[in-house]
C-alpha atoms as a PDB file:
ATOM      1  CA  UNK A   1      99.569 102.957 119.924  1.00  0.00           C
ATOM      2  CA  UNK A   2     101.303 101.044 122.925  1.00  0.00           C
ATOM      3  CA  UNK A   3     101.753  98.002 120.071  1.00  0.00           C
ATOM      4  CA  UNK A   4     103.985 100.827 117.821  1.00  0.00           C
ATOM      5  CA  UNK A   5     105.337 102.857 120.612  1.00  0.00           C
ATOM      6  CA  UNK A   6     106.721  99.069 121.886  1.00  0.00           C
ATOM      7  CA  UNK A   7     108.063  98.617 118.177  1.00  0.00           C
ATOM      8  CA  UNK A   8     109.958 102.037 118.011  1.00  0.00           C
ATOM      9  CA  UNK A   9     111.485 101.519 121.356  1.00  0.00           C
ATOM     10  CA  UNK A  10     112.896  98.098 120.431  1.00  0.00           C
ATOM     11  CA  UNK A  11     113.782  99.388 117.026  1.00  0.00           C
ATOM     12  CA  UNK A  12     115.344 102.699 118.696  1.00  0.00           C
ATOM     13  CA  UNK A  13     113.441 104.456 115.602  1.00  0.00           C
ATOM     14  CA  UNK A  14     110.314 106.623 115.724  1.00  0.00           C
ATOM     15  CA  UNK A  15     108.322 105.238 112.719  1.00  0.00           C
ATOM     16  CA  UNK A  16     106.645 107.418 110.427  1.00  0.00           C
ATOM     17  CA  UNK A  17     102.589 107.764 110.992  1.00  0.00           C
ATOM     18  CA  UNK A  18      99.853 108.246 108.372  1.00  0.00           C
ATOM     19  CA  UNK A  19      96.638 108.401 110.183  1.00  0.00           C
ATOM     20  CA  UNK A  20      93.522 107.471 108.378  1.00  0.00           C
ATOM     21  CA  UNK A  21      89.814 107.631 108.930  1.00  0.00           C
ATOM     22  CA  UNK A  22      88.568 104.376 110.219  1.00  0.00           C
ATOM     23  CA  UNK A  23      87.755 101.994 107.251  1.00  0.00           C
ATOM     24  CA  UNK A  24      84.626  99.888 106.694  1.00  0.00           C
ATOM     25  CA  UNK A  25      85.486  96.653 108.333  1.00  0.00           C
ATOM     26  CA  UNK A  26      87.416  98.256 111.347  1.00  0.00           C
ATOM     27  CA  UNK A  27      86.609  97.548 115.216  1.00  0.00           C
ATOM     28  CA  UNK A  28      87.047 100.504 117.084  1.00  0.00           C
ATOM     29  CA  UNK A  29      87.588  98.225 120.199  1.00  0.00           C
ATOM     30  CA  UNK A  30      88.635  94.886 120.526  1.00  0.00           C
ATOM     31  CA  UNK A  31      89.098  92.617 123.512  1.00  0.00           C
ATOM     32  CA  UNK A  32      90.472  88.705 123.885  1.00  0.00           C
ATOM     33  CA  UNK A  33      89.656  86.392 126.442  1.00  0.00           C
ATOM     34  CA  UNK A  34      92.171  83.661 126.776  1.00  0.00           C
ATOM     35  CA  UNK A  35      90.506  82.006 129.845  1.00  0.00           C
ATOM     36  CA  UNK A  36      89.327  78.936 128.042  1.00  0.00           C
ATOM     37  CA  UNK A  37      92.529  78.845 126.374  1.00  0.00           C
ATOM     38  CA  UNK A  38      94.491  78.953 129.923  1.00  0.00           C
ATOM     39  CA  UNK A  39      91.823  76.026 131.307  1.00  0.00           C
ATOM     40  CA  UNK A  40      92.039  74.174 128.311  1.00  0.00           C
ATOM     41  CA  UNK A  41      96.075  73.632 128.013  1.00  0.00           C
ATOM     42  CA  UNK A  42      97.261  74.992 131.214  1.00  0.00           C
ATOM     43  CA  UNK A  43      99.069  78.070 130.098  1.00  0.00           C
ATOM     44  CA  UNK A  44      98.874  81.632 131.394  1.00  0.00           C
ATOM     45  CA  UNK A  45     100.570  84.067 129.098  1.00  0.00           C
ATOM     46  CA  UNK A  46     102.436  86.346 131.244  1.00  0.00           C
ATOM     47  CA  UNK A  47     105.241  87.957 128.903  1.00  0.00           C
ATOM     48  CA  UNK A  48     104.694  91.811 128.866  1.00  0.00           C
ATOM     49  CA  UNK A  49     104.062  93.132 125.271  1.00  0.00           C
ATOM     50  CA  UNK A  50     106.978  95.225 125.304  1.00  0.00           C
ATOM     51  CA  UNK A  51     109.324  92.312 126.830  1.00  0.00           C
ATOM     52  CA  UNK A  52     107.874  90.445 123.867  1.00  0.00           C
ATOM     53  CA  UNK A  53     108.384  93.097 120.772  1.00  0.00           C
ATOM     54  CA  UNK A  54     112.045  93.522 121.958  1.00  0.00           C
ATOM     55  CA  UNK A  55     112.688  89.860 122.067  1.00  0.00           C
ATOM     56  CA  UNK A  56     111.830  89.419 118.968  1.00  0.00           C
ATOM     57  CA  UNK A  57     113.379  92.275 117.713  1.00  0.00           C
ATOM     58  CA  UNK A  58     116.745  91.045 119.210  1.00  0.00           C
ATOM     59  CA  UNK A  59     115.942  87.650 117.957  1.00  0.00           C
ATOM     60  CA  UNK A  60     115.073  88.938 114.218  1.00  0.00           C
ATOM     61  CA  UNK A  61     118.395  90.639 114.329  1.00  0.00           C
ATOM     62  CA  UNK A  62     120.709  88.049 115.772  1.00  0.00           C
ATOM     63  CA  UNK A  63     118.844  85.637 112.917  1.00  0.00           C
ATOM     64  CA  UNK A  64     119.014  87.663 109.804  1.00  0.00           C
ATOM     65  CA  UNK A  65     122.172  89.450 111.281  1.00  0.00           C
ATOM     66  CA  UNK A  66     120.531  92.765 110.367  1.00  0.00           C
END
C-alpha cells in the first residue's frame, strides 16, 4: 500500500481500488536482500521510494509532456 499511496501522492490522484482475494501464485510476504549486490558492484541504493515514484513521475511528465 506504501508503493500506491507513493503513486497517488506524486500523481495528486487517489486511484481507484478493487481488492481481491489472494490468487494462487501470490506471496503474502516478500523480502530482497541487496547485500551481495552492494559487495559485488559497490552500490548502496539509498533513494527513498517515495523520492523515487515522484521523480519519475516528474520525469514521465516533462518526457511525454503529459
Amino acid at each position: 500500500m506504501n508503493f500506491i499511496e507513493s503513486i497517488e501522492s506524486a500523481l495528486g490522484k487517489k486511484s481507484e481500488k478493487n481488492y481481491l482475494p489472494m490468487q494462487a501464485g501470490d506471496a503474502p510476504t516478500t523480502y530482497a536482500d541487496v547485500q551481495d549486490l552492494m559487495i559485488d558492484v559497490d552500490f548502496k541504493p539509498d533513494t527513498p521510494l517515495q523520492d523515487g515514484i515522484r521523480n519519475f513521475v516528474d520525469w514521465y511528465r516533462h518526457y511525454y509532456d503529459a
